[in-house]
Protein backbone atom coordinates (compact mmCIF):
# COMPACT_ATOMS: atom_id res chain seq x y z
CA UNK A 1 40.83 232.23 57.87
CA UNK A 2 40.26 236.10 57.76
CA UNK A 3 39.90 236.39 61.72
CA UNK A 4 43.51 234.62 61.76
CA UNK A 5 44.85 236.82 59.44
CA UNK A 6 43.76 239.87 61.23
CA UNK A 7 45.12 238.68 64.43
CA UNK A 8 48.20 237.83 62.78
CA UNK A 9 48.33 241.66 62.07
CA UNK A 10 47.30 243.04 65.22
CA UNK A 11 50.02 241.09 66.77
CA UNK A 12 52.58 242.15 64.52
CA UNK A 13 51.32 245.77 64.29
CA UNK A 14 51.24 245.94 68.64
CA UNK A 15 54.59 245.01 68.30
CA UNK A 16 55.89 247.28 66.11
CA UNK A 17 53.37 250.36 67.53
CA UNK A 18 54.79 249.73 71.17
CA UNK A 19 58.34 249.35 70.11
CA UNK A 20 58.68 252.79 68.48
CA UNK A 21 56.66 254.72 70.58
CA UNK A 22 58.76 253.25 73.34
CA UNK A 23 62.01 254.44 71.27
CA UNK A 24 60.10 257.69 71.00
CA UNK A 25 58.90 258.51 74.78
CA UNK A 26 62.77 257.21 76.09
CA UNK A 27 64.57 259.20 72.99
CA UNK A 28 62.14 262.15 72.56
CA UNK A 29 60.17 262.76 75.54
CA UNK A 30 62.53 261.99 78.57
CA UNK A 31 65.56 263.77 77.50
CA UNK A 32 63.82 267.68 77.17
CA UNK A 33 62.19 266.79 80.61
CA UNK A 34 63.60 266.29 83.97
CA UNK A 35 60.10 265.39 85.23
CA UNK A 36 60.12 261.84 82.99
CA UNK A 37 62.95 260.66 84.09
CA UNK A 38 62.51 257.57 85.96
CA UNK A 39 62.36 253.87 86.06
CA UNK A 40 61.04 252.29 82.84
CA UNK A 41 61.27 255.40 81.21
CA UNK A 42 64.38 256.65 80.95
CA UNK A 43 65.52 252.85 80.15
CA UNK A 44 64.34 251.89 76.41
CA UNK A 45 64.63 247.91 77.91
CA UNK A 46 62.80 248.46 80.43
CA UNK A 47 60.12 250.78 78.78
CA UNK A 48 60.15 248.33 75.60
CA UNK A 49 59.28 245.16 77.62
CA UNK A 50 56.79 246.55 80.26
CA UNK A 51 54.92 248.48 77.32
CA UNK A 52 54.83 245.26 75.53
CA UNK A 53 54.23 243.23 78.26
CA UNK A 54 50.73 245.55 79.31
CA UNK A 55 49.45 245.51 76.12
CA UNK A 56 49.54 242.26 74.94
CA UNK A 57 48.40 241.29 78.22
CA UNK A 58 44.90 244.22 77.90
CA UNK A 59 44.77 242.50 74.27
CA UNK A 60 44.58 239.25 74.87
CA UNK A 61 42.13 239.76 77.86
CA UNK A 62 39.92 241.72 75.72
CA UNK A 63 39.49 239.88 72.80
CA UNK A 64 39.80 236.36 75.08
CA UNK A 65 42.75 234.69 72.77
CA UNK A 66 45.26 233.22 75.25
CA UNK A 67 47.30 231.99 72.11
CA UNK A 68 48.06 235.85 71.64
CA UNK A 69 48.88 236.08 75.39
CA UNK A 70 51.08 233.20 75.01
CA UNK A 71 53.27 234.29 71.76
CA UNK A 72 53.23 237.65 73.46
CA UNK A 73 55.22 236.79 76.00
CA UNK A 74 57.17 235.15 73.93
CA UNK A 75 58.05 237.87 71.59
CA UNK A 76 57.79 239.96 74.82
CA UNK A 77 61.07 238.00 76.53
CA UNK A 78 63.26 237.81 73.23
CA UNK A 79 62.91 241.14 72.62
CA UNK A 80 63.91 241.94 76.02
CA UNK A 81 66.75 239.41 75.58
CA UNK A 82 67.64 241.22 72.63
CA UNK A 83 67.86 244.39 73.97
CA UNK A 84 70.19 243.39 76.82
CA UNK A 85 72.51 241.73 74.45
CA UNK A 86 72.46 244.91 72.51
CA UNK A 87 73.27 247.15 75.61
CA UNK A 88 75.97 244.83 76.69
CA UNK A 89 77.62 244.76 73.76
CA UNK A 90 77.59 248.69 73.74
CA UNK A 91 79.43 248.11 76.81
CA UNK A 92 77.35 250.87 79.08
């Protein structure tokens, strides 16, 4: 019951790590510096989904749960989804 529950919170807390620090590194990081800016990192879809996509990938290998791979790339794909509603609807 406790080894679910921790999981439960390393999923949610991967999520939520790799989705600001993505916001940060496109926001923050590439702007200031010419050097950065390139393919997924100028783009926060781009750098949102890869970043998530790596590390619940690493994760899941390391700890050998393929049910955290699998919702991974679940939550991986509608946040993409989300995000290209969100920049179509900004109309950019």
């Amino acid at each position: 019951m406790v080894e679910n529950l921790l999981l439960v919170a390393l999923f949610w807390s991967v999520f939520f790590v790799i989705t600001f620090a993505s916001y940060y590194v496109v926001q923050k990081l590439v702007k200031p510096f010419n050097y950065f800016d390139r393919i997924p990192l100028n783009c926060l879809k781009c750098c949102t989904t890869w970043s998530l996509l790596a590390s619940y990938i690493s994760i899941s290998i390391i700890i050998s749960n393929w049910w955290f791979l699998g919702f991974g790339m679940i939550i991986t794909v509608m946040e993409a989804v989300a995000l290209h509603l969100t920049d179509k609807d900004k109309g950019l």
